[in-house]
N, C-alpha and C. Protein backbone atom coordinates (compact mmCIF):
# COMPACT_ATOMS: atom_id res chain seq x y z
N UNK A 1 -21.00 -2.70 10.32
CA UNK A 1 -20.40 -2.13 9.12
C UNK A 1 -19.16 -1.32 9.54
N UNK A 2 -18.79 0.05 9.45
CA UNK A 2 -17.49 0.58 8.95
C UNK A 2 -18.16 1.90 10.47
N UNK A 3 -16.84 2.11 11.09
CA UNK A 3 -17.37 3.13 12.21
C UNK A 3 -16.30 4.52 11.73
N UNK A 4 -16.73 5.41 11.93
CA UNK A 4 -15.82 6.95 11.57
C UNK A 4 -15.50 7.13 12.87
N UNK A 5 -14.03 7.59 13.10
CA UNK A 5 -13.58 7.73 14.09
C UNK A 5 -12.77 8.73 13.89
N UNK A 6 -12.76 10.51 13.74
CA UNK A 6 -12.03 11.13 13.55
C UNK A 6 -11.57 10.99 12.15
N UNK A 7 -12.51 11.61 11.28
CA UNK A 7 -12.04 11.09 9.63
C UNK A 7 -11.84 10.48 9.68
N UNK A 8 -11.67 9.00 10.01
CA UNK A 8 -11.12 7.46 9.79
C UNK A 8 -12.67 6.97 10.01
N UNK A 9 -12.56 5.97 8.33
CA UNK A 9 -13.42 4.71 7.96
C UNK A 9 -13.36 3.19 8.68
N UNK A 10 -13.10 3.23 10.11
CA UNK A 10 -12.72 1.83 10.49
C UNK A 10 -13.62 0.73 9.44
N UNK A 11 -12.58 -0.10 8.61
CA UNK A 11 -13.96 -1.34 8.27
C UNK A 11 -13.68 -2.53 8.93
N UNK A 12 -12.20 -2.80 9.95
CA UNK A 12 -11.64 -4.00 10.63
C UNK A 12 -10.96 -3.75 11.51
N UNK A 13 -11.25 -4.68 12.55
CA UNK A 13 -10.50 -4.29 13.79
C UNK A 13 -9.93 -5.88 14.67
N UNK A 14 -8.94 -5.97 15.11
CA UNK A 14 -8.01 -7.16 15.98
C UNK A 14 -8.58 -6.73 17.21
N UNK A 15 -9.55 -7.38 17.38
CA UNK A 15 -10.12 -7.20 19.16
C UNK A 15 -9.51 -7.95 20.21
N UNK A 16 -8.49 -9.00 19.11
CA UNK A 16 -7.83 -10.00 20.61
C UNK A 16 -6.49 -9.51 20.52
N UNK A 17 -5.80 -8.34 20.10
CA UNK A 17 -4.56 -8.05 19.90
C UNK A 17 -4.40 -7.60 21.18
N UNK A 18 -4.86 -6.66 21.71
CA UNK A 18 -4.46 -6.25 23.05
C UNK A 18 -4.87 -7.24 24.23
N UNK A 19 -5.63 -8.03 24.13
CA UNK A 19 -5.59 -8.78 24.99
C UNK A 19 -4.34 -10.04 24.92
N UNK A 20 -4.16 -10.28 24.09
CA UNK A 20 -3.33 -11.55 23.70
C UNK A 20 -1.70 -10.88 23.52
N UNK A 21 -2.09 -9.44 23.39
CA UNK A 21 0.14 -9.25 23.27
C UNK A 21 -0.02 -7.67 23.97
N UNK A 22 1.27 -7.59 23.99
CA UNK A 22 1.01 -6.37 25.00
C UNK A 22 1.99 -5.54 23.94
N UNK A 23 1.45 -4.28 23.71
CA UNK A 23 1.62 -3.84 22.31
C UNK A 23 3.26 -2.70 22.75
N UNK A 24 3.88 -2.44 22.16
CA UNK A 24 5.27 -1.53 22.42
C UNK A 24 5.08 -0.60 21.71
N UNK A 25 4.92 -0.67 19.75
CA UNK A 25 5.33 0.16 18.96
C UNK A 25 4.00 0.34 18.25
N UNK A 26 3.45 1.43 17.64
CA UNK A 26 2.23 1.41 16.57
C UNK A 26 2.81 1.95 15.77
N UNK A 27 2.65 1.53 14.06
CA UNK A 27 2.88 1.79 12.59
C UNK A 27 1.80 2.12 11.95
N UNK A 28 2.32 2.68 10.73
CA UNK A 28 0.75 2.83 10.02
C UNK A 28 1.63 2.22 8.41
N UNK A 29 1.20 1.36 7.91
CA UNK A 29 1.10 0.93 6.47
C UNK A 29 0.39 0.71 5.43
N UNK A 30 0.56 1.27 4.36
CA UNK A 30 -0.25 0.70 2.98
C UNK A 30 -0.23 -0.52 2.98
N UNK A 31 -1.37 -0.94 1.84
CA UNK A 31 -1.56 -2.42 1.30
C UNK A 31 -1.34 -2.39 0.18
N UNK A 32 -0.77 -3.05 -0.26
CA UNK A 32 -1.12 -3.46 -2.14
C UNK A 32 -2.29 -4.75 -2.37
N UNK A 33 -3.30 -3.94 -3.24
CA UNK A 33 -4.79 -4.62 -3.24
C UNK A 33 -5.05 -4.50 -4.91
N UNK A 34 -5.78 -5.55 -5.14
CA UNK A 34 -6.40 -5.31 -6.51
C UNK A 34 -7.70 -4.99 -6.45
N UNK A 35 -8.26 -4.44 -7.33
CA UNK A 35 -9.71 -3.71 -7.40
C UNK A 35 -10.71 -4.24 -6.42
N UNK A 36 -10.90 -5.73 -7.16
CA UNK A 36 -12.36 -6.29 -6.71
C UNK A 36 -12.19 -6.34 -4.70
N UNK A 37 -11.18 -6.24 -4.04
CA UNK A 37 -10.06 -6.69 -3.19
C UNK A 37 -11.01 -5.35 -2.28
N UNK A 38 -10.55 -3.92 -3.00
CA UNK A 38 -11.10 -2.57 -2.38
C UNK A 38 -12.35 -2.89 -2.32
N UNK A 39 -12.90 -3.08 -3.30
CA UNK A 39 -14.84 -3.04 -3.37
C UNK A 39 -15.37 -4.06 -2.29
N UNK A 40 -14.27 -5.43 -1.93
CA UNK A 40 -15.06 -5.79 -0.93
C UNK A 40 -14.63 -5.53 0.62
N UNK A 41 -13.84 -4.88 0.69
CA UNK A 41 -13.32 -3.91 1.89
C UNK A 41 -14.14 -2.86 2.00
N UNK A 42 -14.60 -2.22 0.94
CA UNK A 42 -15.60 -0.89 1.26
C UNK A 42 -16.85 -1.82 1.79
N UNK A 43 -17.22 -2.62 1.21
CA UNK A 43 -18.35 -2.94 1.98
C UNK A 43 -18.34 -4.14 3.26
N UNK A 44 -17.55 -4.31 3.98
CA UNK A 44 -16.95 -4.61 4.88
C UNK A 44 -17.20 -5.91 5.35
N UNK A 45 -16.49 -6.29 4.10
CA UNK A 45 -16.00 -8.40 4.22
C UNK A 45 -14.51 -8.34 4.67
N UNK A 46 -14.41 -8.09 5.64
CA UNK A 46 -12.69 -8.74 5.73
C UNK A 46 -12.48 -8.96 7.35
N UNK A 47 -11.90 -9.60 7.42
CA UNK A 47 -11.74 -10.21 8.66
C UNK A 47 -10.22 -10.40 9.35
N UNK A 48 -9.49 -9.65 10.04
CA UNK A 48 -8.19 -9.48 10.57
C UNK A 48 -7.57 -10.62 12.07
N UNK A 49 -9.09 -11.04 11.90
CA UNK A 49 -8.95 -12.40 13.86
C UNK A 49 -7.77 -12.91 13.78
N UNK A 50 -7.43 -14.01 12.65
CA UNK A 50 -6.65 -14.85 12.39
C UNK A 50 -5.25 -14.11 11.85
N UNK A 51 -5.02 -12.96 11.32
CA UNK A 51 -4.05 -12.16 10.71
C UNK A 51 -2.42 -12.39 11.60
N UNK A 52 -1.55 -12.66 10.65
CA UNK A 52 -0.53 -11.77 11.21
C UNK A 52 0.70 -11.65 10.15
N UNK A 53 1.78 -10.73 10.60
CA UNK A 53 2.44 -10.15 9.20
C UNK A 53 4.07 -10.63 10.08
N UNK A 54 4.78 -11.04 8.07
CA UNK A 54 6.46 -11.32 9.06
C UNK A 54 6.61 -11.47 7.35
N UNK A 55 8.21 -11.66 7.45
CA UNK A 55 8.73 -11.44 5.60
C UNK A 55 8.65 -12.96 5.22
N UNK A 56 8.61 -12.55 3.96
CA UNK A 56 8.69 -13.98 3.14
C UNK A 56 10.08 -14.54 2.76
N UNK A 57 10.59 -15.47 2.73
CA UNK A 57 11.71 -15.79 2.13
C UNK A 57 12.14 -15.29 1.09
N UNK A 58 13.30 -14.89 1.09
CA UNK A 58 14.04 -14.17 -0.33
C UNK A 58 13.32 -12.88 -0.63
N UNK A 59 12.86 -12.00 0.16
CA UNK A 59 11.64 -10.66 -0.23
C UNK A 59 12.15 -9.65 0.72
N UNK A 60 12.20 -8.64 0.47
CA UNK A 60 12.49 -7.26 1.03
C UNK A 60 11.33 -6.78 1.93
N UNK A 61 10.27 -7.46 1.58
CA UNK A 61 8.97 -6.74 2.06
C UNK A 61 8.34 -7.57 3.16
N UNK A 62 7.83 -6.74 3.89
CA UNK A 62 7.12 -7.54 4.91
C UNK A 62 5.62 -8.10 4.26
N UNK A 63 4.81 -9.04 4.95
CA UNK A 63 3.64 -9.34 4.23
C UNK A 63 2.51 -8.97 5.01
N UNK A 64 1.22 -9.13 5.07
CA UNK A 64 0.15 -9.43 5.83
C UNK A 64 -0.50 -11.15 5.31
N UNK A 65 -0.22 -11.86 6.40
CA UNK A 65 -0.24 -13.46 6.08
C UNK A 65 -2.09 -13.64 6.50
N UNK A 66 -2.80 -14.52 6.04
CA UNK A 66 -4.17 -14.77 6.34
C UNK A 66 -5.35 -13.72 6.84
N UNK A 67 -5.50 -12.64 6.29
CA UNK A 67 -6.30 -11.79 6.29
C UNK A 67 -7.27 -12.12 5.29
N UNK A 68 -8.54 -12.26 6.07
CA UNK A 68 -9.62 -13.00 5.02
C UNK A 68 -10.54 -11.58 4.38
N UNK A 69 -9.94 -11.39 2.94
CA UNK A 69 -10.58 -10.52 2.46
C UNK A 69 -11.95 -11.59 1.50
N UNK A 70 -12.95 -11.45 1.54
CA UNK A 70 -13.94 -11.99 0.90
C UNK A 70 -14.10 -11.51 -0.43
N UNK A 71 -14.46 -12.58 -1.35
CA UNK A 71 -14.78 -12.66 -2.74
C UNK A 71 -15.75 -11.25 -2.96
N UNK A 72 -15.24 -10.66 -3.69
CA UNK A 72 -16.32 -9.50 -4.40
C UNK A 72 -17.47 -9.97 -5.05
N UNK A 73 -18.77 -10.19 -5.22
CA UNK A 73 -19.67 -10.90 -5.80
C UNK A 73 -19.72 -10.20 -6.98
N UNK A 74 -19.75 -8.93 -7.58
CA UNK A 74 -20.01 -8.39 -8.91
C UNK A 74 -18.38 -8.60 -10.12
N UNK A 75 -17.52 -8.98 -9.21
CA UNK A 75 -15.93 -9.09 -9.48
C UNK A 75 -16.33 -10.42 -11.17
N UNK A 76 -15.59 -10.05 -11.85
CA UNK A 76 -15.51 -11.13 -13.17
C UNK A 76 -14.40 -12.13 -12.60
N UNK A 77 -13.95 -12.67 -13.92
CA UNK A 77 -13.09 -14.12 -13.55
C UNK A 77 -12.08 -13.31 -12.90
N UNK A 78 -11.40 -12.76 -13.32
CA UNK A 78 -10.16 -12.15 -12.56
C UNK A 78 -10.32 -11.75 -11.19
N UNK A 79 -11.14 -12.19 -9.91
CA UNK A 79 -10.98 -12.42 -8.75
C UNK A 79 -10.31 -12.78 -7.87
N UNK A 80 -9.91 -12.54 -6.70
CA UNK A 80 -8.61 -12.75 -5.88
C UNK A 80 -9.27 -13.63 -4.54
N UNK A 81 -8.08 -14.71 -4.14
CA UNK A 81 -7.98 -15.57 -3.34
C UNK A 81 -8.06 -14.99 -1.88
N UNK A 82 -9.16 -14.95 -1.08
CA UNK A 82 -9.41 -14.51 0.21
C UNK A 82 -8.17 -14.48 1.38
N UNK A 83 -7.77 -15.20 1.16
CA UNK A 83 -6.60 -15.45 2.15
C UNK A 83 -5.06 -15.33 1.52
N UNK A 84 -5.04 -14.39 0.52
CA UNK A 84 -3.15 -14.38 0.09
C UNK A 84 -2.72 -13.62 0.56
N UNK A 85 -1.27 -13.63 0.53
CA UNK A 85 -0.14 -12.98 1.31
C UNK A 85 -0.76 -11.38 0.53
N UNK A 86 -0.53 -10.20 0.96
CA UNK A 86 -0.24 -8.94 0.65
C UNK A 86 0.87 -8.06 1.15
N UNK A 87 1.40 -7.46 0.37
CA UNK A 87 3.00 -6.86 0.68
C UNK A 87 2.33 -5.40 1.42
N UNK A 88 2.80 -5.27 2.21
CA UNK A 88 2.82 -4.03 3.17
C UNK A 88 3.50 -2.85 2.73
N UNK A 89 3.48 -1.38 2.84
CA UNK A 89 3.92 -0.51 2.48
C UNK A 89 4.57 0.20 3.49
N UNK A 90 5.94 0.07 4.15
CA UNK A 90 6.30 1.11 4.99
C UNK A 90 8.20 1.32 4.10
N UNK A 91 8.03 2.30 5.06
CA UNK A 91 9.15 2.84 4.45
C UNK A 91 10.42 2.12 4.54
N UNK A 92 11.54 2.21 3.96
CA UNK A 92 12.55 0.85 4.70
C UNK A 92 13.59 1.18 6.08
N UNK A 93 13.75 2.20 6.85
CA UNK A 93 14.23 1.79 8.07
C UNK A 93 13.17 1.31 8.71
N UNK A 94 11.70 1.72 8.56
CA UNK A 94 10.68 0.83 9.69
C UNK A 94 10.74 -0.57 9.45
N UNK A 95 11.04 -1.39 7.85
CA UNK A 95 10.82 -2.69 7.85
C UNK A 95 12.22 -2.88 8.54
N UNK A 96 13.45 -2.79 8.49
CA UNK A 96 14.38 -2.76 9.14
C UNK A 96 14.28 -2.96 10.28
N UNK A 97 13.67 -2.05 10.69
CA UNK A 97 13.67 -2.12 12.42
C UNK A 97 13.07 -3.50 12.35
N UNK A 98 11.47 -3.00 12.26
CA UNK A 98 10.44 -4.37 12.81
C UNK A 98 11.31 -5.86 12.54
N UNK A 99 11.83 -5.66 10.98
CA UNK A 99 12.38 -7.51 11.26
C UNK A 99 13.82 -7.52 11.67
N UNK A 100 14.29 -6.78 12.18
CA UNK A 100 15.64 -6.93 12.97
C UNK A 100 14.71 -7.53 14.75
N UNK A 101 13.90 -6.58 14.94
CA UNK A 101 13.05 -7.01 16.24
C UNK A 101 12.29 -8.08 16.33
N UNK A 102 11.77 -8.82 15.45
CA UNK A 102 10.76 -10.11 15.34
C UNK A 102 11.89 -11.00 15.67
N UNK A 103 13.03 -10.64 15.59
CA UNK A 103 14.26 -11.61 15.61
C UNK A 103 13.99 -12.04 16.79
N UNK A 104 13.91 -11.41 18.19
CA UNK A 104 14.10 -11.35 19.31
C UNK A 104 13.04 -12.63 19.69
N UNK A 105 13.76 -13.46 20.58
CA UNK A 105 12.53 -14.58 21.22
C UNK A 105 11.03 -13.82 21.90
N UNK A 106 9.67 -13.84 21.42
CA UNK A 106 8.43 -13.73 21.80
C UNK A 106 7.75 -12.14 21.34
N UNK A 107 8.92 -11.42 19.90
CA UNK A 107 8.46 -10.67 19.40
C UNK A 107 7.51 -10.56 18.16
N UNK A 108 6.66 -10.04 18.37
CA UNK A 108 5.71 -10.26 16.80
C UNK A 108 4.74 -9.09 15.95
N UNK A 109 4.39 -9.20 14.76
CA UNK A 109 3.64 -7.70 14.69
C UNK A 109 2.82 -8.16 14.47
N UNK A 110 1.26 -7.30 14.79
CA UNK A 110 0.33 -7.94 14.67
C UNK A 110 -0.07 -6.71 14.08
N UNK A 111 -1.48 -7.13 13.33
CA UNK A 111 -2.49 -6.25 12.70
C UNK A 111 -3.23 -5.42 13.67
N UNK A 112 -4.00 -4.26 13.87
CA UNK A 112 -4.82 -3.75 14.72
C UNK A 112 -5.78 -3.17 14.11
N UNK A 113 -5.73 -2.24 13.27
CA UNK A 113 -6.87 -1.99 12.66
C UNK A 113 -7.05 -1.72 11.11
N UNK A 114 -7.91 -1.79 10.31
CA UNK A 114 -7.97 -1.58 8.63
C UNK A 114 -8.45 -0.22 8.76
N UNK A 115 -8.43 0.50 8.11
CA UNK A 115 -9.31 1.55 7.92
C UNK A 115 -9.17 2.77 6.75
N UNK A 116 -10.18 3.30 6.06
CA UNK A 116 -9.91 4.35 5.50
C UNK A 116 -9.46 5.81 5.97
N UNK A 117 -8.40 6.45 5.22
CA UNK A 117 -7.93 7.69 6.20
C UNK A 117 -8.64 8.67 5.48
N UNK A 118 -8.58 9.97 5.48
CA UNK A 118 -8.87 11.35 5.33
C UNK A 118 -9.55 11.17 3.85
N UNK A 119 -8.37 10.56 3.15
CA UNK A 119 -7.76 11.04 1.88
C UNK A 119 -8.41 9.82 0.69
N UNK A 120 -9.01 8.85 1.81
CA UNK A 120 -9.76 7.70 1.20
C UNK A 120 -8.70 6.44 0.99
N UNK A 121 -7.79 6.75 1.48
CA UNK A 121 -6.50 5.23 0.61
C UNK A 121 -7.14 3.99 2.15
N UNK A 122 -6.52 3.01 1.73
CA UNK A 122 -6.73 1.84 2.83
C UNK A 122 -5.34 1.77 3.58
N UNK A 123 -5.36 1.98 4.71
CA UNK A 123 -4.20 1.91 5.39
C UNK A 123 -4.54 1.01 6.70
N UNK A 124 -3.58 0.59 7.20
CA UNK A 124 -3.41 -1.05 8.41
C UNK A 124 -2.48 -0.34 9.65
N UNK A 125 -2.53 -0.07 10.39
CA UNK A 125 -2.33 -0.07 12.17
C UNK A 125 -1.80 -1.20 12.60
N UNK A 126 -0.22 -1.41 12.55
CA UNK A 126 0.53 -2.41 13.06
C UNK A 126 0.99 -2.07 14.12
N UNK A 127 1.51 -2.84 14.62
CA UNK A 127 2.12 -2.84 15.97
C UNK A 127 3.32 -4.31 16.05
N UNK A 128 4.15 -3.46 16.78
CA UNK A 128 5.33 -4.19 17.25
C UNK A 128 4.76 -5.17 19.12
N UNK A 129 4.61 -6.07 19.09
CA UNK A 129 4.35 -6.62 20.33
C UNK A 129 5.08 -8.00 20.95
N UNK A 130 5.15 -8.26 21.96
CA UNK A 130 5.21 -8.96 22.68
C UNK A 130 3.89 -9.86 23.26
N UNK A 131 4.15 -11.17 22.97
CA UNK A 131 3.54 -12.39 23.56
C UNK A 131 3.03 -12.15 25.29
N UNK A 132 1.81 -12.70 25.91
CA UNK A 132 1.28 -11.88 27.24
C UNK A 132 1.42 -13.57 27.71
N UNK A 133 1.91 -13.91 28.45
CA UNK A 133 1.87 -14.99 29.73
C UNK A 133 0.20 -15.28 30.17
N UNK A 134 0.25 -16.53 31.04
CA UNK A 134 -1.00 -16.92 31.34
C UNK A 134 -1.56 -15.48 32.77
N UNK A 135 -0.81 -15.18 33.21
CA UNK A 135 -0.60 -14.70 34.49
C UNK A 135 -0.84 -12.92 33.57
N UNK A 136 -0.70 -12.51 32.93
CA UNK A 136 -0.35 -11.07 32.62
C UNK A 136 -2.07 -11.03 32.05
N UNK A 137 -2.61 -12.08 31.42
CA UNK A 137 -3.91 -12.05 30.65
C UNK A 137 -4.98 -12.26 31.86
N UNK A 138 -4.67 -13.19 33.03
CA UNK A 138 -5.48 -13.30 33.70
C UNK A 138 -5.78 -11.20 34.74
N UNK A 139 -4.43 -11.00 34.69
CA UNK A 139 -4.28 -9.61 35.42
C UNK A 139 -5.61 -8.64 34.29
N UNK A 140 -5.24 -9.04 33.08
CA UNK A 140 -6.26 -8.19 32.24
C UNK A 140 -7.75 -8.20 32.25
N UNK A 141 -7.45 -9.45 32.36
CA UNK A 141 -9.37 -10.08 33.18
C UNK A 141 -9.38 -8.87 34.22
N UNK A 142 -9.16 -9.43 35.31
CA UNK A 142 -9.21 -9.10 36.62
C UNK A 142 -9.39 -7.29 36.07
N UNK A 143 -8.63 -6.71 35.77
CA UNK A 143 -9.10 -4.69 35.42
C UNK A 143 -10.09 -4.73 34.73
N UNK A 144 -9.96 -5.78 33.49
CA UNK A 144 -11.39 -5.38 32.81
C UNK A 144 -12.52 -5.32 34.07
N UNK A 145 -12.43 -6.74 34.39
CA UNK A 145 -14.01 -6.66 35.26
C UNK A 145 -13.91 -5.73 36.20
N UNK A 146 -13.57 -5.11 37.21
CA UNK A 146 -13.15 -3.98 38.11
C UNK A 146 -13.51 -2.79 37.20
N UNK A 147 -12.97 -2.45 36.06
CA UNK A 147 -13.36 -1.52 35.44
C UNK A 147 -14.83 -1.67 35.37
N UNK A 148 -15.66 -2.43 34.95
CA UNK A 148 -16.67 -3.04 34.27
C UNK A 148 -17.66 -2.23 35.57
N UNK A 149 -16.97 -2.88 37.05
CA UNK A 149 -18.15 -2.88 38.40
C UNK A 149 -18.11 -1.66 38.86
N UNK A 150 -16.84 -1.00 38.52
CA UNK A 150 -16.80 0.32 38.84
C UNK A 150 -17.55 1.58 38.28
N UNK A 151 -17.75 1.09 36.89
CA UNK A 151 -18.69 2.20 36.52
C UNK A 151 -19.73 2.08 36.84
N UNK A 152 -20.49 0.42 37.63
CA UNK A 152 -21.42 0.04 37.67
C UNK A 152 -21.74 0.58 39.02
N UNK A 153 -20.95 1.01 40.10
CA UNK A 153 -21.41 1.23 41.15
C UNK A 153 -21.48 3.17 40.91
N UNK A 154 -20.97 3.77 40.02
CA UNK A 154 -20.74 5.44 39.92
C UNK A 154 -21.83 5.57 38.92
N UNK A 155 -22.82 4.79 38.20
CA UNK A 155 -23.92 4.73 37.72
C UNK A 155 -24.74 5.13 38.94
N UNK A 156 -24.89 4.05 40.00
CA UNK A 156 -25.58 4.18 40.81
C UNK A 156 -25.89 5.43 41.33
N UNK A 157 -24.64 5.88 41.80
CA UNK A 157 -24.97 7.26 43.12
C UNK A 157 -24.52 8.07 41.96
């Protein structure tokens, strides 16, 4: 379900973002959501694996592209499509920046985390990143597990 982390409601998290891009910049943005959209985010249907955000043609706004928010079951006909674009909320020199930078060959923003803040609104943890080589991911292996044996041997003694 949803973990509290310092007043924050985590209900979604990109577990292959740091492994798969090597992160530069972190953002924080609103979503624009319709009702049934929140109710099934509070109870924690949504899924960020597949996610990622870049502008739409002819639009000022950046999006969040394939974020699988799940059908609300108590929701009437007026229900929303699990997978549509949603417009992002940052201010406009940050969209500025970010899509002047996506410009760049192997730049991209990815999603990192959903979560509720203090104040209860739904806010998204972007990041500005760079694409990781076969060679930079295998290096990440290699610390994870080292990390992994190392605590395993300071367990010991």
């Amino acid at each position: 379900m949803a973990k509290q982390i310092d007043n924050f409601k985590i209900v979604a998290k990109n577990s292959k973002a740091h492994f798969n891009y090597e992160i530069l910049d972190k953002y924080e943005a609103g979503i624009v959501l319709c009702g049934p959209e929140v109710k099934s985010i509070r109870n924690g249907k949504v899924s960020l694996l597949e996610s990622f955000i870049g502008p739409m043609s002819d639009s000022p706004h950046l999006y969040l592209f394939n974020a699988n928010i799940a059908k609300y079951n108590e929701a009437t006909y007026n229900n929303h499509e699990p997978k549509r674009p949603r417009i992002l909320l940052l201010h406009n020199n940050q969209k500025v920046k970010l899509i002047n930078a996506i410009q760049k060959k192997g730049m991209t923003i990815v999603p990192l985390t959903m979560y509720f803040n203090n104040k209860g609104l739904l806010k998204l943890s972007i990041a500005l990143a760079k694409g990781k080589n076969l060679v930079d991911k295998r290096n990440t292996i290699k610390q994870r597990d080292w990390q992994r044996e190392k605590a395993r041997l300071l367990k010991r003694y």
